[in-house]
PDB file of N, CA and C in Angstrom:
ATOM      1  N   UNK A   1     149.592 118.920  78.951  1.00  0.00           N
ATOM      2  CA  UNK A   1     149.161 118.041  77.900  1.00  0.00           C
ATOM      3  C   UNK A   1     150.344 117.212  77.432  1.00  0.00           C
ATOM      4  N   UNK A   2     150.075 115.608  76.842  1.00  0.00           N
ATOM      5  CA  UNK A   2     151.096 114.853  77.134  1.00  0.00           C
ATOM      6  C   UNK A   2     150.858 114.486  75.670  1.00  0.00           C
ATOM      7  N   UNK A   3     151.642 114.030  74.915  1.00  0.00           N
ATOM      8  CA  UNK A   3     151.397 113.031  73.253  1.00  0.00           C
ATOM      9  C   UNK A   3     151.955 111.764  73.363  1.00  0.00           C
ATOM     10  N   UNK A   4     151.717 110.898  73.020  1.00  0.00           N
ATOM     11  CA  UNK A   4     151.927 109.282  72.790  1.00  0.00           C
ATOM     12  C   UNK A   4     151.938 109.463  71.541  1.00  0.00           C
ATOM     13  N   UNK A   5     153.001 108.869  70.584  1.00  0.00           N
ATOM     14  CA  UNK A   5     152.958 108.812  69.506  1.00  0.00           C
ATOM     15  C   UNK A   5     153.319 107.006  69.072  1.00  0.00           C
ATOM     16  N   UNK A   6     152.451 106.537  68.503  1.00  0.00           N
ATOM     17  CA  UNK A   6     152.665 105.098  68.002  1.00  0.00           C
ATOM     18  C   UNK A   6     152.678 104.495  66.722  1.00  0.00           C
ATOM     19  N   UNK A   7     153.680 104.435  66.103  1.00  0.00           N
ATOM     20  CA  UNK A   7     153.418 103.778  64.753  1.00  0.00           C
ATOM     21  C   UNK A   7     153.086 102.255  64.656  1.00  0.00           C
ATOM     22  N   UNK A   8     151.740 102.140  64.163  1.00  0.00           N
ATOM     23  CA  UNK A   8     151.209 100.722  63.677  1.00  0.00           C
ATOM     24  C   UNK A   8     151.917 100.361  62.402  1.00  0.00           C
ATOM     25  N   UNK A   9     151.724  98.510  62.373  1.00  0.00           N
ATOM     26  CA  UNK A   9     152.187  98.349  61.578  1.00  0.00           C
ATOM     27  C   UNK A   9     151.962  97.975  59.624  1.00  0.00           C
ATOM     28  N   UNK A  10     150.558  99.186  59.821  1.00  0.00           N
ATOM     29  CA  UNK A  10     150.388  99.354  58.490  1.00  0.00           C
ATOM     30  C   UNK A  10     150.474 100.866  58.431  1.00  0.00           C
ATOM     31  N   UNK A  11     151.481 101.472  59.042  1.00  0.00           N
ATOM     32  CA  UNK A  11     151.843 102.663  58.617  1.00  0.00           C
ATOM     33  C   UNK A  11     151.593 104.063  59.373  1.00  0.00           C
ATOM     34  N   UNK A  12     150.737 103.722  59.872  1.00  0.00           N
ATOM     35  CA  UNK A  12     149.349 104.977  60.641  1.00  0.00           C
ATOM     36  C   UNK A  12     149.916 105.392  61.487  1.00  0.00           C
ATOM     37  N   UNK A  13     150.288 106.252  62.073  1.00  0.00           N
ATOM     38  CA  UNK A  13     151.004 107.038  63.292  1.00  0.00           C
ATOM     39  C   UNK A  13     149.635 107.348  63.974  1.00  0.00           C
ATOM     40  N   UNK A  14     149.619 106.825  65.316  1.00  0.00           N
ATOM     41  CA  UNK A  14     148.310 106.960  66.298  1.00  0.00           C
ATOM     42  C   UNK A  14     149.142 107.969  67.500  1.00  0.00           C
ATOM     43  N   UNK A  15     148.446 109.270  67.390  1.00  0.00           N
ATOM     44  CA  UNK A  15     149.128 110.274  68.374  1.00  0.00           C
ATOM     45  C   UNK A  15     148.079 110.109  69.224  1.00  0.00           C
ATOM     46  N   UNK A  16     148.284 110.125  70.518  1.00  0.00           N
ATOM     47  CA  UNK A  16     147.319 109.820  71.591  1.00  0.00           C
ATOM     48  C   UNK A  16     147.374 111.312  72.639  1.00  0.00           C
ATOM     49  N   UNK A  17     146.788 112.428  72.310  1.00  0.00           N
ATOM     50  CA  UNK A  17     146.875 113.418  73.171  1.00  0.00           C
ATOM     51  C   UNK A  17     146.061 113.283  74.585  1.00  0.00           C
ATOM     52  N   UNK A  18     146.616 113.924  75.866  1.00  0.00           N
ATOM     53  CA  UNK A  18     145.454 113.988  76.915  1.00  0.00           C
ATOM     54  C   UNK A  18     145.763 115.677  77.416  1.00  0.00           C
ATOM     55  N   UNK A  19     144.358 115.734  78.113  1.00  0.00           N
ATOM     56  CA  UNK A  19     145.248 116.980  79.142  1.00  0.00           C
ATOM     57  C   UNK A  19     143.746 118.251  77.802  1.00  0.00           C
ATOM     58  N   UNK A  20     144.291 119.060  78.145  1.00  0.00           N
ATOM     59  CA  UNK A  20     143.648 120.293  77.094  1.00  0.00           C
ATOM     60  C   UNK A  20     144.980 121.158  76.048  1.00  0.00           C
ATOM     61  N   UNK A  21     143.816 121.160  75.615  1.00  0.00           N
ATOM     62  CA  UNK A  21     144.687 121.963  73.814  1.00  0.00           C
ATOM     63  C   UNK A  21     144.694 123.367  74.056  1.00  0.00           C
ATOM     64  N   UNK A  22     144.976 124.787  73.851  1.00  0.00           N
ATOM     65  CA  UNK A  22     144.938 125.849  73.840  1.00  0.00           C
ATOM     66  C   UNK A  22     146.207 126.209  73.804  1.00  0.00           C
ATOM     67  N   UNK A  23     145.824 127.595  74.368  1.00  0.00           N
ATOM     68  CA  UNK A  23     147.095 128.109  73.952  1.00  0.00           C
ATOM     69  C   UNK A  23     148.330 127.552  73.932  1.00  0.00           C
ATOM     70  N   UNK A  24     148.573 127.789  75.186  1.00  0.00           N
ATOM     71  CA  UNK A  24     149.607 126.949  76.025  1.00  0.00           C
ATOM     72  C   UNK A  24     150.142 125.795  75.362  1.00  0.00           C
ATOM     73  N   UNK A  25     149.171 124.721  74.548  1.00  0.00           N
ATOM     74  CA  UNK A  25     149.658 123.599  74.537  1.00  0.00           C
ATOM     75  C   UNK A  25     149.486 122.996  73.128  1.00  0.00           C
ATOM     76  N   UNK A  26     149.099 124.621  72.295  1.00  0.00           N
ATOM     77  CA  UNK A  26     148.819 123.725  70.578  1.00  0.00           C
ATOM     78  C   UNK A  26     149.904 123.516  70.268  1.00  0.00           C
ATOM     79  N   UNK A  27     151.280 124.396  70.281  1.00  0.00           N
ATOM     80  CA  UNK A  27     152.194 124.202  69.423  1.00  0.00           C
ATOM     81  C   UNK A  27     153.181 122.869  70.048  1.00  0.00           C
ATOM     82  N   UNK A  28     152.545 122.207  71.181  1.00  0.00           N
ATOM     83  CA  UNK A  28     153.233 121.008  71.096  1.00  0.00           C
ATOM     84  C   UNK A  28     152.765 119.699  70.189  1.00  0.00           C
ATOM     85  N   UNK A  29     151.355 120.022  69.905  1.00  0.00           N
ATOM     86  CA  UNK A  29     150.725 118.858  69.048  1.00  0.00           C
ATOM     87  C   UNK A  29     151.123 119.597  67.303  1.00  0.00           C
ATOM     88  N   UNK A  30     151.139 120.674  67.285  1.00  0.00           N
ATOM     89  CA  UNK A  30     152.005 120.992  66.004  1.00  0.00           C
ATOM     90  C   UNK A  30     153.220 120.377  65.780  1.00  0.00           C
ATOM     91  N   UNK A  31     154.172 120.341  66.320  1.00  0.00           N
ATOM     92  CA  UNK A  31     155.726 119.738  66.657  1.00  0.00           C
ATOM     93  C   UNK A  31     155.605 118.695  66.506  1.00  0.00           C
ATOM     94  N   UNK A  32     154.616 118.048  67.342  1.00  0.00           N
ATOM     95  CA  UNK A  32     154.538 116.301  66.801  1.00  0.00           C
ATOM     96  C   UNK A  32     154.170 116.068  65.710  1.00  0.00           C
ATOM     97  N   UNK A  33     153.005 116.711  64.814  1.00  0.00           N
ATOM     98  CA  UNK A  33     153.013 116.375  63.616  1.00  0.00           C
ATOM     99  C   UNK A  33     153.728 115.924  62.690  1.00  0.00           C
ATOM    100  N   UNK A  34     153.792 117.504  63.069  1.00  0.00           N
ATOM    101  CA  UNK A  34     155.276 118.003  62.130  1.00  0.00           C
ATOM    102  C   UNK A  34     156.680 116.983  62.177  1.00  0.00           C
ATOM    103  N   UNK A  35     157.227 116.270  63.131  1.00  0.00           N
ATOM    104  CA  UNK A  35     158.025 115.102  63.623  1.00  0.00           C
ATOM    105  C   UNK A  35     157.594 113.961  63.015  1.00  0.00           C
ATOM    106  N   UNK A  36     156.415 113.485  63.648  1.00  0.00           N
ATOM    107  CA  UNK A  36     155.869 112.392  62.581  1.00  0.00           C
ATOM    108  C   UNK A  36     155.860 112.404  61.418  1.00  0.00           C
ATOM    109  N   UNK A  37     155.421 113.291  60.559  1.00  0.00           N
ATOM    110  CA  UNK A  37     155.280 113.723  59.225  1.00  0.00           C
ATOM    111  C   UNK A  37     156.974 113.351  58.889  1.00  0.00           C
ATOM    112  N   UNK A  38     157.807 114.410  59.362  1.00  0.00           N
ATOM    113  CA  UNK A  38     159.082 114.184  58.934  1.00  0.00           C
ATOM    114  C   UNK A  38     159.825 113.192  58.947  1.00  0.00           C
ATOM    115  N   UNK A  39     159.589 112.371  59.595  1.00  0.00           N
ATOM    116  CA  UNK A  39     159.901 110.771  59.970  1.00  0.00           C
ATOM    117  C   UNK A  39     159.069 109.987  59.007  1.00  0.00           C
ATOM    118  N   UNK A  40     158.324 110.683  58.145  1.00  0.00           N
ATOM    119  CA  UNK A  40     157.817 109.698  56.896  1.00  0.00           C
ATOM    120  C   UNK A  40     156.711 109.036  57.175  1.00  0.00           C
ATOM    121  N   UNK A  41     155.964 109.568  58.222  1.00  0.00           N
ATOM    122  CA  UNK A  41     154.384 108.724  58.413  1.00  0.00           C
ATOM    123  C   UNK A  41     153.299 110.140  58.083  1.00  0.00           C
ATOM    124  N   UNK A  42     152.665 110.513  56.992  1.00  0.00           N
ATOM    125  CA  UNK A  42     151.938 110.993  56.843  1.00  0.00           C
ATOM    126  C   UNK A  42     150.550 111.038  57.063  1.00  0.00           C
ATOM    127  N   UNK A  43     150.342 109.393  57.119  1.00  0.00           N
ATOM    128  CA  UNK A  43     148.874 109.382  57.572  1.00  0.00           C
ATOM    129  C   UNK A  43     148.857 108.862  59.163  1.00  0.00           C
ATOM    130  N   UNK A  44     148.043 110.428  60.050  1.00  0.00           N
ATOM    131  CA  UNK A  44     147.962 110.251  61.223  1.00  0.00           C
ATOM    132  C   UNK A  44     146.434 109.762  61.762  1.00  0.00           C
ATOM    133  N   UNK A  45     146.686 109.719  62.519  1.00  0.00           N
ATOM    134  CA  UNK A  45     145.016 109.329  63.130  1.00  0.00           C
ATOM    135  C   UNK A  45     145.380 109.641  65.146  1.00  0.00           C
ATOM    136  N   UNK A  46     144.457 110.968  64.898  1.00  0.00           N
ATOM    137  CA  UNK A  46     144.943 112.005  66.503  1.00  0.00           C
ATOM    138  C   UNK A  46     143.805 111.321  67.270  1.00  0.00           C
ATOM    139  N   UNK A  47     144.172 110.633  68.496  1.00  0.00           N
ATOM    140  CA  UNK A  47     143.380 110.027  69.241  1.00  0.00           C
ATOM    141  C   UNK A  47     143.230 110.880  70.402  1.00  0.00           C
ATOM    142  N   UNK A  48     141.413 111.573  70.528  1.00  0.00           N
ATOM    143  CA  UNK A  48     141.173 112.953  71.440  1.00  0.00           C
ATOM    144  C   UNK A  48     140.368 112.363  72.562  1.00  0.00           C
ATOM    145  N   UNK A  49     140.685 111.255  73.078  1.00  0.00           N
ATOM    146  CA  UNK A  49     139.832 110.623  73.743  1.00  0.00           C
ATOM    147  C   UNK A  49     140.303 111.354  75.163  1.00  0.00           C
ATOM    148  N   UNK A  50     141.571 111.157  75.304  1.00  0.00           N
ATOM    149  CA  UNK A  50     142.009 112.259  76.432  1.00  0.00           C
ATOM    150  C   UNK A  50     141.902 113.547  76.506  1.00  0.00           C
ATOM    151  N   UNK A  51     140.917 114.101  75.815  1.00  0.00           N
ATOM    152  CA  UNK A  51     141.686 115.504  75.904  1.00  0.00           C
ATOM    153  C   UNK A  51     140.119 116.156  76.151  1.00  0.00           C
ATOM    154  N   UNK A  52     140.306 116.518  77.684  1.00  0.00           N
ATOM    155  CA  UNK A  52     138.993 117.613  78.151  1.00  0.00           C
ATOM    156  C   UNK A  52     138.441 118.873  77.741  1.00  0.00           C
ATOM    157  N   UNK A  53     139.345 119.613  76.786  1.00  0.00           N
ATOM    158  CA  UNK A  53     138.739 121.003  76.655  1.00  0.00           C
ATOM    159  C   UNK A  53     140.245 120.993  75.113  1.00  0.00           C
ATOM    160  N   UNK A  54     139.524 122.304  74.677  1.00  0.00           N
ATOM    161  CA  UNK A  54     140.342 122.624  73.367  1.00  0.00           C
ATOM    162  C   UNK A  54     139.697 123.942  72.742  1.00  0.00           C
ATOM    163  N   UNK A  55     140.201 125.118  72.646  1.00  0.00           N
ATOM    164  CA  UNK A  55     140.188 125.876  72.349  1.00  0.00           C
ATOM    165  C   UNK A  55     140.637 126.236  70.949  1.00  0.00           C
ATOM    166  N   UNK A  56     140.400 128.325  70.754  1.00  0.00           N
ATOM    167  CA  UNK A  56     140.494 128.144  68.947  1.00  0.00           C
ATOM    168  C   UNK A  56     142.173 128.389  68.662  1.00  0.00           C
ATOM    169  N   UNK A  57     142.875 128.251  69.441  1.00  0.00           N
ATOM    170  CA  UNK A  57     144.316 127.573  69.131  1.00  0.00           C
ATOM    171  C   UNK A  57     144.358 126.263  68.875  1.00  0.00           C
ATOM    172  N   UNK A  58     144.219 125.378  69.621  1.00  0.00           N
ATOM    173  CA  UNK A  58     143.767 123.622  69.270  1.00  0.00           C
ATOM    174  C   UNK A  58     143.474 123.087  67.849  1.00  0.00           C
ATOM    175  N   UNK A  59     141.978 124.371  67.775  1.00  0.00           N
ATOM    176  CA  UNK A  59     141.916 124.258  66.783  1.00  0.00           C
ATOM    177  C   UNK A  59     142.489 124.936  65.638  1.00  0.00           C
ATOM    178  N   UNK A  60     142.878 125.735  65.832  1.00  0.00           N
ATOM    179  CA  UNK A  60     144.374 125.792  64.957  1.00  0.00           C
ATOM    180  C   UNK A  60     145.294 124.945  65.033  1.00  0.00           C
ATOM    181  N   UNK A  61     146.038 124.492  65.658  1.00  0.00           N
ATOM    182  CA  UNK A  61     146.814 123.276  65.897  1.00  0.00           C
ATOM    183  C   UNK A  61     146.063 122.258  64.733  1.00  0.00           C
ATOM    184  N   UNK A  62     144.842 121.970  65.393  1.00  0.00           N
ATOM    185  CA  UNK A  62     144.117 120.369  64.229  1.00  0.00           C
ATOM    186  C   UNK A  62     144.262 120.655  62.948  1.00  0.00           C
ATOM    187  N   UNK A  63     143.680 122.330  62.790  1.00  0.00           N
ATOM    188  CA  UNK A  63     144.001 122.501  61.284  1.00  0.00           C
ATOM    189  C   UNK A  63     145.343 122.328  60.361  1.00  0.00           C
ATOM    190  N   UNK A  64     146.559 122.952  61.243  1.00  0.00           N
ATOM    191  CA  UNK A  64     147.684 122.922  60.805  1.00  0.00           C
ATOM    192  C   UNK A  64     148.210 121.597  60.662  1.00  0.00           C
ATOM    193  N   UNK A  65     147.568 120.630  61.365  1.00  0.00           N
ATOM    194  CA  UNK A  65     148.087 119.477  61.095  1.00  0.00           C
ATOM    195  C   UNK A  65     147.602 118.510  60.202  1.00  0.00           C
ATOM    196  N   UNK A  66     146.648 118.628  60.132  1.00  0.00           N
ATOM    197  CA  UNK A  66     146.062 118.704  58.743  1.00  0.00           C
ATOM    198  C   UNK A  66     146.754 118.806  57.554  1.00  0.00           C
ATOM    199  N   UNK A  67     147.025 120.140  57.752  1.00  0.00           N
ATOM    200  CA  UNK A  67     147.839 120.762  56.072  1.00  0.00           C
ATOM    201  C   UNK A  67     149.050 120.247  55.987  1.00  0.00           C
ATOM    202  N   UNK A  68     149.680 119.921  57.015  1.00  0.00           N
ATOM    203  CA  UNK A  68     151.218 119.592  57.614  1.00  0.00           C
ATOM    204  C   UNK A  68     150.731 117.783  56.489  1.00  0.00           C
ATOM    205  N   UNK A  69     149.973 117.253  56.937  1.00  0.00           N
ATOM    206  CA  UNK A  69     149.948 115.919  56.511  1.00  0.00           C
ATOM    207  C   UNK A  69     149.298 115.752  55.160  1.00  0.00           C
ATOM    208  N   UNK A  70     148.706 116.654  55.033  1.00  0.00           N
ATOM    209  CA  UNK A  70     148.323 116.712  53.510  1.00  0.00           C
ATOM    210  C   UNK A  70     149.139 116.943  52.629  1.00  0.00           C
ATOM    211  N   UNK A  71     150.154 118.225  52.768  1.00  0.00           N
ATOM    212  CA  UNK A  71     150.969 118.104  52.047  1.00  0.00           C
ATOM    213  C   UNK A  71     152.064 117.714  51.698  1.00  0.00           C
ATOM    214  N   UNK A  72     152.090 116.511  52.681  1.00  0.00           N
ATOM    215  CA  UNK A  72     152.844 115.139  52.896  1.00  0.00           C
ATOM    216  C   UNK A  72     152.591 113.787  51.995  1.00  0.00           C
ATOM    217  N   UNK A  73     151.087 114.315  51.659  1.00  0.00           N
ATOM    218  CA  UNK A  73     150.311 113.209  50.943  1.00  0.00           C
ATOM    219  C   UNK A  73     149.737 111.810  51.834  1.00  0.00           C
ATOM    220  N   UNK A  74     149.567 112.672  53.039  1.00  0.00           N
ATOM    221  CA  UNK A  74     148.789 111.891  53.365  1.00  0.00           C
ATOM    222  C   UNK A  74     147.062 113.092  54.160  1.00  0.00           C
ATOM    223  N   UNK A  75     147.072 112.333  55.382  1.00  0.00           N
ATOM    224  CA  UNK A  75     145.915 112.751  56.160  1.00  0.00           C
ATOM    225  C   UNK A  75     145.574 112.696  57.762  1.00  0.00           C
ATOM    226  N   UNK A  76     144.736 114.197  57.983  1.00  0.00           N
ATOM    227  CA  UNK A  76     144.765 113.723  59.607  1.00  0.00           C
ATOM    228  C   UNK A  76     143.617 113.418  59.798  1.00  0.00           C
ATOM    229  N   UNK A  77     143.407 112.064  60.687  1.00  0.00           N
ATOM    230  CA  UNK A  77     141.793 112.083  61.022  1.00  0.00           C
ATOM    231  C   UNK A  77     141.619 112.150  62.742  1.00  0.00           C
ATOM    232  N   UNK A  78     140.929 112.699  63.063  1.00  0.00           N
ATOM    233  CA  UNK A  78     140.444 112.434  64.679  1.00  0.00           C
ATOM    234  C   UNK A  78     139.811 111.052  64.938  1.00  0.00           C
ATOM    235  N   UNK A  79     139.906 110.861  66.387  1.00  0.00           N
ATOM    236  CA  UNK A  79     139.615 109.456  66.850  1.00  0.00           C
ATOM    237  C   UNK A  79     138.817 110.396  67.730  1.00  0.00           C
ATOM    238  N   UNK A  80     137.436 109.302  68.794  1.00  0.00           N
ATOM    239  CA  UNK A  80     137.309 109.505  70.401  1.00  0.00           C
ATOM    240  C   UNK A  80     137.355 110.610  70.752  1.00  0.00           C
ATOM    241  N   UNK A  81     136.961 111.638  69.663  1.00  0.00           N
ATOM    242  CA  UNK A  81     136.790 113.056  70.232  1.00  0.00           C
ATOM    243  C   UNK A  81     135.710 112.927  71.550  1.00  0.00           C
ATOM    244  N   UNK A  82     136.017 113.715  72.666  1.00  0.00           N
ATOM    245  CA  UNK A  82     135.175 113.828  73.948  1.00  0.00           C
ATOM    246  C   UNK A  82     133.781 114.783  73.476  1.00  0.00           C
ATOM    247  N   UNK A  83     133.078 114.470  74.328  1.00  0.00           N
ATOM    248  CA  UNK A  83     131.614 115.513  73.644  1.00  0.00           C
ATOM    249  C   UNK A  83     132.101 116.976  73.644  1.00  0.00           C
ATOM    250  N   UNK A  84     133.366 117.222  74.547  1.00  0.00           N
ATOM    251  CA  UNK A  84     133.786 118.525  74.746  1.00  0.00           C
ATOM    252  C   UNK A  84     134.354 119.220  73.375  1.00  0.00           C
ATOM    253  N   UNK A  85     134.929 118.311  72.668  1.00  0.00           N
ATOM    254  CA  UNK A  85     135.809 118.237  71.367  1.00  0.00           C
ATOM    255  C   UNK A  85     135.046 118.512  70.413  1.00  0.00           C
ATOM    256  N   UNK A  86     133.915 117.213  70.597  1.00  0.00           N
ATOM    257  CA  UNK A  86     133.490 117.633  69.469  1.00  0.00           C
ATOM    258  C   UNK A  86     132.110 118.508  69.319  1.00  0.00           C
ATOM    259  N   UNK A  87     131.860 118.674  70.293  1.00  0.00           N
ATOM    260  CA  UNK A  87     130.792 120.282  70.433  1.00  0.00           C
ATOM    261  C   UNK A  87     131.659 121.252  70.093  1.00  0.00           C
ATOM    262  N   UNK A  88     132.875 121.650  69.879  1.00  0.00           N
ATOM    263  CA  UNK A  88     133.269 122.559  68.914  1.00  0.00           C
ATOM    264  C   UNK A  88     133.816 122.237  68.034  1.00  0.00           C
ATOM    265  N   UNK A  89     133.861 121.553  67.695  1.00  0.00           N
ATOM    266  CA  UNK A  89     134.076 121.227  66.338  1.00  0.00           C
ATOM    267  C   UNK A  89     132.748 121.374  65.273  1.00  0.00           C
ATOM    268  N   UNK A  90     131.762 120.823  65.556  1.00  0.00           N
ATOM    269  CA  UNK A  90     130.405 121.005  65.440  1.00  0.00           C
ATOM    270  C   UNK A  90     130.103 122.358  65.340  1.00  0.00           C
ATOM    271  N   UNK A  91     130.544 123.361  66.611  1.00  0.00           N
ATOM    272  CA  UNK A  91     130.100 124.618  66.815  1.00  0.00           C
ATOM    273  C   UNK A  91     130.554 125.275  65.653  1.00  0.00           C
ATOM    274  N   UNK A  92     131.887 125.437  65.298  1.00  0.00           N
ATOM    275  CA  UNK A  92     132.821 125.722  63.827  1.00  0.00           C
ATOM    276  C   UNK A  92     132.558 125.125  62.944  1.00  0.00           C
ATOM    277  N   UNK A  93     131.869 124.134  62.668  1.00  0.00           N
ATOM    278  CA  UNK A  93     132.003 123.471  61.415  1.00  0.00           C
ATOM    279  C   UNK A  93     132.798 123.140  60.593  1.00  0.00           C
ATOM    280  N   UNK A  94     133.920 122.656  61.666  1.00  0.00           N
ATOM    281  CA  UNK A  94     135.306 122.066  61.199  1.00  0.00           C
ATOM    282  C   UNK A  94     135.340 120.583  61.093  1.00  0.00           C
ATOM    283  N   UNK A  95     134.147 119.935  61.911  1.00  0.00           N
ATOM    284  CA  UNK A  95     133.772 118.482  61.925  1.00  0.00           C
ATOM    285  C   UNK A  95     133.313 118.454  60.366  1.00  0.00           C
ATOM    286  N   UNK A  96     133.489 119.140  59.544  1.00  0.00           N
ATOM    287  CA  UNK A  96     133.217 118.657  57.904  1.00  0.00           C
ATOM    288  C   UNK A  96     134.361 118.586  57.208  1.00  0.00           C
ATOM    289  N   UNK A  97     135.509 119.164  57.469  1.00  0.00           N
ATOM    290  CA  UNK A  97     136.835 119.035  57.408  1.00  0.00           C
ATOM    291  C   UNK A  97     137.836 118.063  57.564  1.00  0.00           C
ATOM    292  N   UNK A  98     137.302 118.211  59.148  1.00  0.00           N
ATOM    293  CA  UNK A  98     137.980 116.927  60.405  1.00  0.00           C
ATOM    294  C   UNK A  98     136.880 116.195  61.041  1.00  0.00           C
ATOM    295  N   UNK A  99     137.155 115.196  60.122  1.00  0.00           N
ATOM    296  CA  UNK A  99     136.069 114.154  60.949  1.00  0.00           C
ATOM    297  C   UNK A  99     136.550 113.460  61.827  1.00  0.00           C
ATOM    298  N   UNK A 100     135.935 112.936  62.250  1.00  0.00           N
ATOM    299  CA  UNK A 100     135.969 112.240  63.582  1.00  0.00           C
ATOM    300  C   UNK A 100     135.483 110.588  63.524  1.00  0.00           C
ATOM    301  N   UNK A 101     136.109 109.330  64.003  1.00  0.00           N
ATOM    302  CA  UNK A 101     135.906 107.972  63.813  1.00  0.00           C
ATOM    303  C   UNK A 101     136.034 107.666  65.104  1.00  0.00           C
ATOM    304  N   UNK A 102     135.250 106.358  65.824  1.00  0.00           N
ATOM    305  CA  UNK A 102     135.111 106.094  66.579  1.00  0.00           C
ATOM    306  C   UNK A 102     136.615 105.571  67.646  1.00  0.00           C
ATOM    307  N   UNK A 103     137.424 105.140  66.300  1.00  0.00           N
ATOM    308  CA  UNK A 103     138.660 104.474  66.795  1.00  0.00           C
ATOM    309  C   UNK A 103     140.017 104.615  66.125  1.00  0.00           C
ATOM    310  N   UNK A 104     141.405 104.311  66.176  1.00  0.00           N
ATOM    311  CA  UNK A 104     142.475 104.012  64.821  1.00  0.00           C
ATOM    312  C   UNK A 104     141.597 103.040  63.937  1.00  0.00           C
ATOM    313  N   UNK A 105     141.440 101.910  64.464  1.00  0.00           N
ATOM    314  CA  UNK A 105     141.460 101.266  63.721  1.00  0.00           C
ATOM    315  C   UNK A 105     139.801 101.664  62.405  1.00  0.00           C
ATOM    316  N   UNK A 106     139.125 102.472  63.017  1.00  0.00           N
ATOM    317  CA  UNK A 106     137.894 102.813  61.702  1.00  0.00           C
ATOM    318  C   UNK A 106     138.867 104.229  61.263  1.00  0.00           C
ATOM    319  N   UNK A 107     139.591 104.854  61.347  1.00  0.00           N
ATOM    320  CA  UNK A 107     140.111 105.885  60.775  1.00  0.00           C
ATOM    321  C   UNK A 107     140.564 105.953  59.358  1.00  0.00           C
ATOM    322  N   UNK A 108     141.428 104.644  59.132  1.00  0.00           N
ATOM    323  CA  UNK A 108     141.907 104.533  57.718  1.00  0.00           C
ATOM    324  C   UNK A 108     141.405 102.982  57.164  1.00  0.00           C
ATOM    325  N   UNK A 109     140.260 102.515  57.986  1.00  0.00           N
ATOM    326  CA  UNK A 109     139.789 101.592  56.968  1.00  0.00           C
ATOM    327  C   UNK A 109     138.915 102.043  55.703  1.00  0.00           C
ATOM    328  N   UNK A 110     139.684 101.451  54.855  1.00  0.00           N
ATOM    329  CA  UNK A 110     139.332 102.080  53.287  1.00  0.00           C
ATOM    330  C   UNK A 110     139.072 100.927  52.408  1.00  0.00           C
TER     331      UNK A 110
END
């Protein structure tokens, strides 16, 4: 699993994951958060358009990053979750938590 991390230029850090989330590979999308965050971009927007499968580490990972950016004062939102993504997300009922937007750019239009 690979991360693209892009800061736009109204602020938004667009992390672009591919590949699958689990074990193996949450605590690298933790690290990036956590990096971004510390580099002063709190509001992320995780683009899951790449990412085939994700497990309940992943989703630990989404959660933690979450809290990581919240208590940054900002927020994480999902992009392009795959039906794979977001059938568990759905399945957990974490899609009420972590929602999901079609794109960056509908993520933080406010």
């Amino acid at each position: 699993m690979n991360i693209t991390t892009t800061i736009r230029p109204d602020g938004v850090a667009v992390l672009a994951a591919n590949g699958r989330i689990n074990l193996v590979t949450a605590t690298t999308v933790r690290r990036e958060v956590q990096r971004v965050v510390d580099d002063g971009h709190a509001r992320l927007a995780l683009d899951l358009s790449g990412v085939d499968f994700i497990d309940s580490s992943g989703l630990g990972a989404l959660v933690s990053g979450l809290k990581t950016a919240r208590s940054a004062g900002g927020d994480l939102r999902l992009v392009a979750a795959t039906e794979q993504v977001a059938g568990v997300l759905r399945l957990t009922n974490l899609d009420r938590i972590l929602r999901v937007y079609p794109g960056p750019d509908d993520a933080y239009r406010d």
